[in-house]
Structures are given as structure tokens and as C-alpha cells.
Protein backbone atom coordinates (compact mmCIF):
# COMPACT_ATOMS: atom_id res chain seq x y z
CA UNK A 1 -130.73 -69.04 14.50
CA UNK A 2 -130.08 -71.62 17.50
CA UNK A 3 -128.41 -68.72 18.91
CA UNK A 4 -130.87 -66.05 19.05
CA UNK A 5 -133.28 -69.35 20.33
CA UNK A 6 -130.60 -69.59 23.08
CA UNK A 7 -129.96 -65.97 24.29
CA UNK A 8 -134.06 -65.37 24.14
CA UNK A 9 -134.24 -68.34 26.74
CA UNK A 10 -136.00 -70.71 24.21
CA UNK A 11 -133.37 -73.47 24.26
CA UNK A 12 -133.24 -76.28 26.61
CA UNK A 13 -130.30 -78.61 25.97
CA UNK A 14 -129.28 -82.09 27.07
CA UNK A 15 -131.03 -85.08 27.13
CA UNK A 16 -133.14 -84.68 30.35
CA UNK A 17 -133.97 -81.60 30.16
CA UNK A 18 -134.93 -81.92 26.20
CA UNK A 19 -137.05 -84.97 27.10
CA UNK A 20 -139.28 -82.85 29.83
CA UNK A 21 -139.97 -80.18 27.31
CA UNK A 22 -141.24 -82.19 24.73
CA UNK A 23 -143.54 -84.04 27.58
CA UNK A 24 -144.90 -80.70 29.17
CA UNK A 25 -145.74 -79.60 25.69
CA UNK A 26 -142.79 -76.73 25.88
CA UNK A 27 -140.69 -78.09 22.96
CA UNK A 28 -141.40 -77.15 19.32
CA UNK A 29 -138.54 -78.69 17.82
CA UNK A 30 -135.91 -81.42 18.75
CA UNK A 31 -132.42 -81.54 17.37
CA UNK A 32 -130.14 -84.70 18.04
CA UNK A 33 -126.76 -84.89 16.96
CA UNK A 34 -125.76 -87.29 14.62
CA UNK A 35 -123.21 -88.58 16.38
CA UNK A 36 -125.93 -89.09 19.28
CA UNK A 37 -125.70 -93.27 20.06
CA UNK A 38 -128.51 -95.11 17.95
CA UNK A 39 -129.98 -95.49 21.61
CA UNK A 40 -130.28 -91.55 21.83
CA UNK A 41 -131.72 -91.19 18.50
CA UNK A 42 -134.56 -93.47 18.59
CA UNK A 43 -135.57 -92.64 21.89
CA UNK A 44 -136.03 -89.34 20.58
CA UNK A 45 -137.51 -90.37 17.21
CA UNK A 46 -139.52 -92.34 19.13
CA UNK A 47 -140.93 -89.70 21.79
CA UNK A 48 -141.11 -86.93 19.34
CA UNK A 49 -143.44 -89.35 16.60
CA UNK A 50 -145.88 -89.68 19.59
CA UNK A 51 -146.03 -85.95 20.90
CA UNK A 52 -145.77 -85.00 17.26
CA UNK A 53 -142.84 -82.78 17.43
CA UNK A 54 -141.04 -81.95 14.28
CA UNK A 55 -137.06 -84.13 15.06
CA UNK A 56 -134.03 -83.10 13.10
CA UNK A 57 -130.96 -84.87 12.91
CA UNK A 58 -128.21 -82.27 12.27
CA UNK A 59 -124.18 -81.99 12.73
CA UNK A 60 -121.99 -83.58 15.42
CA UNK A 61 -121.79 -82.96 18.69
CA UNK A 62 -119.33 -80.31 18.95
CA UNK A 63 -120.56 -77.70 16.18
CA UNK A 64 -124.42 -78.33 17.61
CA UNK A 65 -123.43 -77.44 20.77
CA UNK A 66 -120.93 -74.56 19.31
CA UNK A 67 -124.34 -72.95 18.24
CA UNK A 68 -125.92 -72.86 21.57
CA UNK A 69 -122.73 -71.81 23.37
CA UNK A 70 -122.04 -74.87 25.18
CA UNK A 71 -119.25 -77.62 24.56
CA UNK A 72 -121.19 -80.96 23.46
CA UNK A 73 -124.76 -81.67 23.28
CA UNK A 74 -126.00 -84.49 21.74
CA UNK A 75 -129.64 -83.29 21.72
CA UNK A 76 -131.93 -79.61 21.96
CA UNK A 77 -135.49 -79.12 22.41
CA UNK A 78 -136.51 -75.43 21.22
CA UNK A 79 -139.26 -73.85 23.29
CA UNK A 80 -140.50 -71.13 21.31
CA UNK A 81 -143.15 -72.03 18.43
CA UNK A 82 -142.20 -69.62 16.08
CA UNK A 83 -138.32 -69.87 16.68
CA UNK A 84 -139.20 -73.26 16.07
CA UNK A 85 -140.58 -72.68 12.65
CA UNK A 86 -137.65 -70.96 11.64
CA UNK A 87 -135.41 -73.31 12.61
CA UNK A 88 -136.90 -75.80 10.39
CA UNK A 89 -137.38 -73.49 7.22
CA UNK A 90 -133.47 -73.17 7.46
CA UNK A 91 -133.01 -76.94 7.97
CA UNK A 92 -135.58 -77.91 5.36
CA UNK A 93 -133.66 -75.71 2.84
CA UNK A 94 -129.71 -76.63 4.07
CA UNK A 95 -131.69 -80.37 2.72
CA UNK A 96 -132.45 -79.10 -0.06
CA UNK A 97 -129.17 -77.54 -0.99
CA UNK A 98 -127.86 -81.08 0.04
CA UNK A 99 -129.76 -82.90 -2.25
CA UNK A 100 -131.79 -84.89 0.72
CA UNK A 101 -128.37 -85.46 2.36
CA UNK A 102 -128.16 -83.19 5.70
């Protein structure tokens, strides 16, 4: 699904450019790696409880940036609303399958 979000143009990818979307009001969803640094993750947990933007913590870096096409990213912002929605049906259910552990 990230990569249908990424060739419609509805990904933005690193931490910079994740941050600005979720300040402008353009990102729906963030995803940080967990192997982000603890500094990375509650920076984002952080920004993303305030703008109230849904935050996932999902895979390492390699295989989340593997799904957008790129090498490593530690952190995503998707820019799309419904995309978005998706996104987080799958990862609410890949939880669930877990048992609370993804």
C-alpha cells in the first residue's frame, strides 16, 4: 500500500520533509522505523500527539524504506487522507494478527 501512496505522489519521506507535512496539515499518517533513535521517535510521537496525526511504529529501516523505493528511511508522512486510512486498516490488522505485538 506504501507503494501505490508513493507512485501517486502521496509520500514524503525523511525526517525534514515528514516533519513539514505534518505542520502544514499535508500529512495523514506518520510511520517511524523502529530502529529510528529514541530521539527520532519521540519527537515524532510528540509532534504527531499535538497535530493529532495517527503515528505508527513499523519495521526497520531497510524494509520501510524497501516499500517506498528508497534505501533507508527512518520516518514517512503520507499525504493523502484516504491512502492514509488504508494504511492504518492494514496496520491495525498486521496488530491484530500479532497479538498487540507489531
Amino acid at each position: 500500500m506504501l507503494s501505490i501512496a508513493t507512485k501517486s505522489g502521496n509520500v514524503v519521506s525523511g525526517e525534514f520533509a515528514t516533519e513539514k507535512a505534518v505542520k502544514s496539515g499535508n500529512g495523514y499518517l506518520v510511520i517511524v522505523s523502529k530502529e529510528a533513535s529514541d530521539n527520532t521517535k519521540k519527537k515524532f510521537h510528540n509532534m504527531c500527539d499535538f497535530y493529532m496525526v495517527p503515528i505508527y511504529e513499523y519495521a526497520g529501516k531497510e524494509e520501510l524504506g524497501h516499500c517506498i523505493g528508497k534505501e533507508f528511511r527512518a520516518s514517512l508522512a503520507v499525504t493523502d487522507e484516504g491512502l492514509a486510512k488504508a494504511i492504518v486498516k492494514l496496520l491495525e490488522s498486521e496488530k491484530l494478527n500479532n497479538g498487540g505485538n507489531e
